[in-house]
N, C-alpha and C. Protein backbone atom coordinates (compact mmCIF):
# COMPACT_ATOMS: atom_id res chain seq x y z
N UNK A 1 48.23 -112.07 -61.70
CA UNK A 1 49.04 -111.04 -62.32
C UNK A 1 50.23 -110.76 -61.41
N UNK A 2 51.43 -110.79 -62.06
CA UNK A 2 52.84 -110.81 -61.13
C UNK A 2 52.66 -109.04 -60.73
N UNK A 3 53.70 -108.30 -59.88
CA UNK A 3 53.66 -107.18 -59.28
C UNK A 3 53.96 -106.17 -60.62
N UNK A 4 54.56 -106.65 -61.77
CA UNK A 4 55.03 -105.65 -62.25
C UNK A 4 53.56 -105.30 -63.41
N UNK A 5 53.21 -106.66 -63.65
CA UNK A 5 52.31 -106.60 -64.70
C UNK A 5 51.33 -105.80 -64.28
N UNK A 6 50.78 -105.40 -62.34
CA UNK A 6 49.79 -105.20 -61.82
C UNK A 6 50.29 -103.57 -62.12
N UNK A 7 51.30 -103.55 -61.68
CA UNK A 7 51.39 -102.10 -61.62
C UNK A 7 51.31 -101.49 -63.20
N UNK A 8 52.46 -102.14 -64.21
CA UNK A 8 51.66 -101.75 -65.85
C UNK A 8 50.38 -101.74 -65.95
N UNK A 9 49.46 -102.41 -65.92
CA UNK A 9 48.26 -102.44 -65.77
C UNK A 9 47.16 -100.71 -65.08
N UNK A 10 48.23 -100.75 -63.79
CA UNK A 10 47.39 -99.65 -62.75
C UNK A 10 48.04 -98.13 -64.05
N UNK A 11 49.42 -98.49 -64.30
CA UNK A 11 49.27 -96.96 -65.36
C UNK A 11 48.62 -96.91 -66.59
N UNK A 12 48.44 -98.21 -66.68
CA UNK A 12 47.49 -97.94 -68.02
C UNK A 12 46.14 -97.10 -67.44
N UNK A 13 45.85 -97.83 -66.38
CA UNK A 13 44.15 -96.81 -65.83
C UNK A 13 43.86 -95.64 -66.29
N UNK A 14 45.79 -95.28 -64.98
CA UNK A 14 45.75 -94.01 -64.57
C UNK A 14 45.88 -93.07 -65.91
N UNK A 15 45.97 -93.95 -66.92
CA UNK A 15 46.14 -92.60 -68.77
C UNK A 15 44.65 -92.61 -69.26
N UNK A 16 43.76 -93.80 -68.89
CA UNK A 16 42.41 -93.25 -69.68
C UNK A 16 41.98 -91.54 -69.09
N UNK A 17 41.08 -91.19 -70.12
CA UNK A 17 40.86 -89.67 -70.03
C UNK A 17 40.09 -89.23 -69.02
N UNK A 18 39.05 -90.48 -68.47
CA UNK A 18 38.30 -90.52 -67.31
C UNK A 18 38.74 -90.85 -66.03
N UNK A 19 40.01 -91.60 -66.08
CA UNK A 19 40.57 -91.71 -64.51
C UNK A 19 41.52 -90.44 -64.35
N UNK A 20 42.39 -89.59 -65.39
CA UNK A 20 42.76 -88.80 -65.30
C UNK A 20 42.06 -87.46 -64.91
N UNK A 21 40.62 -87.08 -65.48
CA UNK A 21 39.48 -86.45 -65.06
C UNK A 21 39.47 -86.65 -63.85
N UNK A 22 39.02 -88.10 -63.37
CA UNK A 22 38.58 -87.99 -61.91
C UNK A 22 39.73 -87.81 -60.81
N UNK A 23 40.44 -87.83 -61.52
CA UNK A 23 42.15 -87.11 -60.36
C UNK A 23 42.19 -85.80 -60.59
N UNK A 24 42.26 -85.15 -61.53
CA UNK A 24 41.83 -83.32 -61.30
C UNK A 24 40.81 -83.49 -60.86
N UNK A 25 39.82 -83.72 -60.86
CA UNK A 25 38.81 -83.34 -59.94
C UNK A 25 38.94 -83.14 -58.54
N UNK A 26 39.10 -84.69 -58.07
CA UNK A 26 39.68 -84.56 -56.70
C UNK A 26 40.70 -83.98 -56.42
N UNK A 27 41.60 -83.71 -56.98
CA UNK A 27 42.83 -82.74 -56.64
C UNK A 27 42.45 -81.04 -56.56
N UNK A 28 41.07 -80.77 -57.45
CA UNK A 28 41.05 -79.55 -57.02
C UNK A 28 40.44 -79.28 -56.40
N UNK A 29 39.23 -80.53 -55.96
CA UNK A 29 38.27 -80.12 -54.71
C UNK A 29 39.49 -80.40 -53.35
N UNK A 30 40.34 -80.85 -53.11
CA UNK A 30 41.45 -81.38 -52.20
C UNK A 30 41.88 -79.97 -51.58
N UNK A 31 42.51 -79.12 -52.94
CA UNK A 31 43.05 -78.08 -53.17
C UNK A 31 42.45 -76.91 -52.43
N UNK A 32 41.02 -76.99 -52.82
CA UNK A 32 40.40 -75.62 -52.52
C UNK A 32 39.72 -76.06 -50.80
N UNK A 33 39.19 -77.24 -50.57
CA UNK A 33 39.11 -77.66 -49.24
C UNK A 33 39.90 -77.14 -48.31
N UNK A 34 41.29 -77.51 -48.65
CA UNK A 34 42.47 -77.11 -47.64
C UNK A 34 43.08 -76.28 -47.75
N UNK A 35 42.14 -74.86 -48.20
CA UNK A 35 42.50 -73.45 -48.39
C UNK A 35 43.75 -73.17 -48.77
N UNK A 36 44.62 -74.02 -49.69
CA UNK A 36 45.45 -73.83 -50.42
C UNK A 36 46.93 -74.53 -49.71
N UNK A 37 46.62 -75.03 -48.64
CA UNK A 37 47.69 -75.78 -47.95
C UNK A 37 48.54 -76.76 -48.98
N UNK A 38 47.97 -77.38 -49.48
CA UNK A 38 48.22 -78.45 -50.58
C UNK A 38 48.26 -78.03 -51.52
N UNK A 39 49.13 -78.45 -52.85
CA UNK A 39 49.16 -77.71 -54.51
C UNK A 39 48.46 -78.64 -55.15
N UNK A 40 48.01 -78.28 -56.08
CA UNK A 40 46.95 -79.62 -56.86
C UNK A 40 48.18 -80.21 -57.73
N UNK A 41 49.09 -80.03 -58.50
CA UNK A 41 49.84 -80.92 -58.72
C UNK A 41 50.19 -82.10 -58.16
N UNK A 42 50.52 -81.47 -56.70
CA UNK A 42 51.03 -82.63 -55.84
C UNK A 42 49.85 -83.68 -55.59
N UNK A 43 48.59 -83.02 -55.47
CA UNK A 43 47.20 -83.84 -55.14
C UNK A 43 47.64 -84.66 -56.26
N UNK A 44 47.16 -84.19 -57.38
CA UNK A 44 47.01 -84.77 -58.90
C UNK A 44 47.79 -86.16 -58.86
N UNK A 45 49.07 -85.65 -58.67
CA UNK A 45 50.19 -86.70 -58.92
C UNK A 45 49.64 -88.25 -57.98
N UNK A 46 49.47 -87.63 -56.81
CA UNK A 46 49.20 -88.84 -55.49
C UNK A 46 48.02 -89.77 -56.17
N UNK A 47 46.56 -89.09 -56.13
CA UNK A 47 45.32 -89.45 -57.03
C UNK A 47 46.09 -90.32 -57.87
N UNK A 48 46.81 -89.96 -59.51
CA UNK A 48 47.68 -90.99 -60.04
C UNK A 48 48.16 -91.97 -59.87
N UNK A 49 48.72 -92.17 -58.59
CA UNK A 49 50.29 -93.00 -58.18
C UNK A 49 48.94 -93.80 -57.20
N UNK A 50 47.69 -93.49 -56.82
CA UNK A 50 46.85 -94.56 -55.83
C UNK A 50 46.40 -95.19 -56.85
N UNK A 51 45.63 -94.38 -57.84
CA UNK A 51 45.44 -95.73 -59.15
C UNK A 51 45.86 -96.53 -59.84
N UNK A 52 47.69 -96.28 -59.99
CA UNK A 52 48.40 -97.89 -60.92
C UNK A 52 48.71 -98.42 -59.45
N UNK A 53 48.26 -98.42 -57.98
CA UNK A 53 49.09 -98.84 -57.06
C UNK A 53 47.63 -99.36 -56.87
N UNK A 54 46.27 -99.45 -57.32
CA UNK A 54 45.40 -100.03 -56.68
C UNK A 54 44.12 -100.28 -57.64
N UNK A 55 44.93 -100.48 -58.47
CA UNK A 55 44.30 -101.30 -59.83
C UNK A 55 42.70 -102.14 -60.11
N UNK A 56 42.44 -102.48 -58.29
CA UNK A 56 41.12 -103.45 -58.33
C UNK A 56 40.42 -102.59 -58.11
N UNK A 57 40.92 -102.12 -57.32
CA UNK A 57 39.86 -101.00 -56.48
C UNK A 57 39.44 -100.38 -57.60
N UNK A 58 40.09 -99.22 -58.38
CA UNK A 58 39.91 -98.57 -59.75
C UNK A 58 38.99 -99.12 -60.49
N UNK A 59 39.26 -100.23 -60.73
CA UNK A 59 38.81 -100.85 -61.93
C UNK A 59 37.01 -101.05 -61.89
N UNK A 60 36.84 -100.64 -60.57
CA UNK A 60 35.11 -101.01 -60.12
C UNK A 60 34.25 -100.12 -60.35
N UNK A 61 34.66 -98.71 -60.93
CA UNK A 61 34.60 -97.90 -61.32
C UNK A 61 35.11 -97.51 -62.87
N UNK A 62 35.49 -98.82 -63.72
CA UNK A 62 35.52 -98.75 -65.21
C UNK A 62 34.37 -99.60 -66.01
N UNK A 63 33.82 -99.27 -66.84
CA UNK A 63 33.05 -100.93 -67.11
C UNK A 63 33.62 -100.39 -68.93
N UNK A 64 33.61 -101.72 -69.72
CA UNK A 64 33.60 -101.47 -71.32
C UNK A 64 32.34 -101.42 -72.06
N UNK A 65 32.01 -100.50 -72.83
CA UNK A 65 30.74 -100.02 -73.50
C UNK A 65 31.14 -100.28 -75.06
N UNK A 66 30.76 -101.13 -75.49
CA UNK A 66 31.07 -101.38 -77.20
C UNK A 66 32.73 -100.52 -77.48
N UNK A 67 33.27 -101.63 -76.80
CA UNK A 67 34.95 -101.97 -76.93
C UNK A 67 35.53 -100.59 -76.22
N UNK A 68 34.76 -99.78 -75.49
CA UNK A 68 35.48 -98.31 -75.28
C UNK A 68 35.50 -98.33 -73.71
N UNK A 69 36.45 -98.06 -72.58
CA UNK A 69 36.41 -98.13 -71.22
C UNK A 69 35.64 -96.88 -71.18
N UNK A 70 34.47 -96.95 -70.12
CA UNK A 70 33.85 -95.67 -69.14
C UNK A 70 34.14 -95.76 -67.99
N UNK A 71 34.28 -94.71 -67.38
CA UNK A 71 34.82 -94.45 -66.81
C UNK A 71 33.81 -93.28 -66.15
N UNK A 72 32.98 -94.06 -64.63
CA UNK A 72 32.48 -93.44 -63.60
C UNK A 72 33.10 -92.42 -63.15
N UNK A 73 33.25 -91.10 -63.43
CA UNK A 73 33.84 -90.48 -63.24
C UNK A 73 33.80 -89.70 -61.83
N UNK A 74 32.33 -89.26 -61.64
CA UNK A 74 31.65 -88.47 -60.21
C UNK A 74 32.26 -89.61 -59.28
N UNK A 75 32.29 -91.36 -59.05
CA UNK A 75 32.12 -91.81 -57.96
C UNK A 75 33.53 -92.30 -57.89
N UNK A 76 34.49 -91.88 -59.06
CA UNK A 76 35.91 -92.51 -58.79
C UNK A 76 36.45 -91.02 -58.04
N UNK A 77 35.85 -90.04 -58.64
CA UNK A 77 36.57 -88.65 -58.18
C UNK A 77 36.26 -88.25 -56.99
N UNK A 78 35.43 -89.01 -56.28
CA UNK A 78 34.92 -89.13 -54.54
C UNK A 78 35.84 -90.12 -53.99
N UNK A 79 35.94 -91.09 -54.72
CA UNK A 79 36.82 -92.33 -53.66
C UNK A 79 38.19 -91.52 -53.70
N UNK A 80 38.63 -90.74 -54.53
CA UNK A 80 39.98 -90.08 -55.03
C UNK A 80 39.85 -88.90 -53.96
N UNK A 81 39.04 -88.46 -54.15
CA UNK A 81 38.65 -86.89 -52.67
C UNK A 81 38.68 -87.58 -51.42
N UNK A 82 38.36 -88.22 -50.94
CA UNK A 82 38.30 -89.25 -49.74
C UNK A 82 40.32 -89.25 -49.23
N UNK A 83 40.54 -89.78 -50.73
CA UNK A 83 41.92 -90.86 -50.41
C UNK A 83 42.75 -89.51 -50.10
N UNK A 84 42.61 -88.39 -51.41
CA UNK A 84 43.29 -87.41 -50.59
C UNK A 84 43.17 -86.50 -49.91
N UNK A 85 41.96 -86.34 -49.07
CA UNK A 85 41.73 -85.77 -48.12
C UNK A 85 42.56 -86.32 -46.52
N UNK A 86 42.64 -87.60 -46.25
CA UNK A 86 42.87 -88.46 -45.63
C UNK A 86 44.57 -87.85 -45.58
N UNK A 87 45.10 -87.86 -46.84
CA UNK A 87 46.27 -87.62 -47.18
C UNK A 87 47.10 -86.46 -46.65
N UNK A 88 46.25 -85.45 -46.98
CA UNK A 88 46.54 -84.07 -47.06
C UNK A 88 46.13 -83.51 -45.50
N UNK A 89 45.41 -84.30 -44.75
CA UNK A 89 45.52 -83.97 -43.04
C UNK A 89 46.75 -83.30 -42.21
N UNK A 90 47.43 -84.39 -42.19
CA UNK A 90 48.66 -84.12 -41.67
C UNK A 90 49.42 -83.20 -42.43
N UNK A 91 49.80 -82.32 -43.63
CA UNK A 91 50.38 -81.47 -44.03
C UNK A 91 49.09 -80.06 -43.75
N UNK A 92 47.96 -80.19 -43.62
CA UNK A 92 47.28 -79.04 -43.04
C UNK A 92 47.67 -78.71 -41.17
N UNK A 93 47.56 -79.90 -40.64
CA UNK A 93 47.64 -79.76 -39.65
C UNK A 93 48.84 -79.41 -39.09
N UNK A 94 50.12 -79.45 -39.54
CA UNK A 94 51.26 -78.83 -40.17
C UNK A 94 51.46 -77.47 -40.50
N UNK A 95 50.34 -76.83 -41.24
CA UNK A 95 50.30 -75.52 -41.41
C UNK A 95 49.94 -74.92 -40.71
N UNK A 96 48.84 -75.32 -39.97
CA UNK A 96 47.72 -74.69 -38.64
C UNK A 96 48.70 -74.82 -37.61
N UNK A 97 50.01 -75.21 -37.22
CA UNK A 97 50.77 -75.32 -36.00
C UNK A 97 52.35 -74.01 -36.68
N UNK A 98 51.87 -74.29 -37.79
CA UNK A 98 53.38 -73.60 -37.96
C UNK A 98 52.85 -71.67 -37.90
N UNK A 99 51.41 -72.01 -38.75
CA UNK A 99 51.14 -70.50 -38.32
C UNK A 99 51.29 -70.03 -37.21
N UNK A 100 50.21 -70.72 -36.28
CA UNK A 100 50.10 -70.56 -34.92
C UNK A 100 51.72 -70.16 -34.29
N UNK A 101 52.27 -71.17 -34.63
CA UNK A 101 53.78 -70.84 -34.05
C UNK A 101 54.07 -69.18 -34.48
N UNK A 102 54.16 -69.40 -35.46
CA UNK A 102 54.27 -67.87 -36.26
C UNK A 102 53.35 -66.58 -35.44
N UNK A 103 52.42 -66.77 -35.57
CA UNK A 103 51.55 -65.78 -34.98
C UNK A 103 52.33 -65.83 -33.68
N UNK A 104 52.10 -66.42 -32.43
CA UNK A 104 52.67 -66.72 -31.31
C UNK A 104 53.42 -65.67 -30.98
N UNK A 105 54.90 -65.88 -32.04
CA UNK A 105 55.71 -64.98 -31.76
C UNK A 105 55.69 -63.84 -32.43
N UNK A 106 54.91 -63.58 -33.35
CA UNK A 106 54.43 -62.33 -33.55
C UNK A 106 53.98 -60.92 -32.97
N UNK A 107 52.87 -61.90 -31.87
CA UNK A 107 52.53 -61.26 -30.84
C UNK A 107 53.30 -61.30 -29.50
N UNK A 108 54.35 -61.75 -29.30
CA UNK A 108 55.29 -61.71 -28.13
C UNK A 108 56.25 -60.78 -28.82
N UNK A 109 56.90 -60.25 -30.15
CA UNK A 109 57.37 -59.02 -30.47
C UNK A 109 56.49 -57.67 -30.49
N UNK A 110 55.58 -57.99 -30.30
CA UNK A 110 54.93 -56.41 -29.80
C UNK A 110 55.19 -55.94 -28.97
């Protein structure tokens, strides 16, 4: 499959109702994990954009049931919590320095 066909392919995934499921999912367990550091949109979107960008991987987690895709939903919405947890590190750890900064001088204006 040439690059473009792979990636048509990965958005088709990312529109069944079950890979879309398992990206809110993980986007809101992402969300509420990182005490709100992260917006679930933005999760949502990423979750999306890893599935037409990783099409095999996805796909191990679809099987066809009398012509209809299923779609593992619990174990795609873990590999998806994983991917953006991984993700969303460095913008927490980001927040935890900027507070800190914040606080810092908070308490040096007292």
């Amino acid at each position: 499959m040439s690059d473009p066909d792979y990636i048509a392919y990965g958005w088709q995934l990312a529109q069944l109702a079950g890979v879309e499921k398992a990206a809110s999912v993980a986007a809101a367990r992402v969300t509420r994990d990182r005490g709100g550091v992260v917006e679930y949109d933005d999760m949502r979107q990423e979750a999306l954009i890893w599935v037409a960008t990783h099409a095999n991987s996805v796909s191990q987690y679809i099987v066809i049931v009398d012509g209809a895709f299923v779609v593992d939903i619990a174990l795609l919405a873990h590999r998806l919590y994983s991917r953006l947890l991984n993700l969303s590190e460095s913008e927490a750890g980001r927040a935890v320095k900027t507070y800190s900064y914040a606080a810092t001088r908070e308490g040096a204006d007292e």
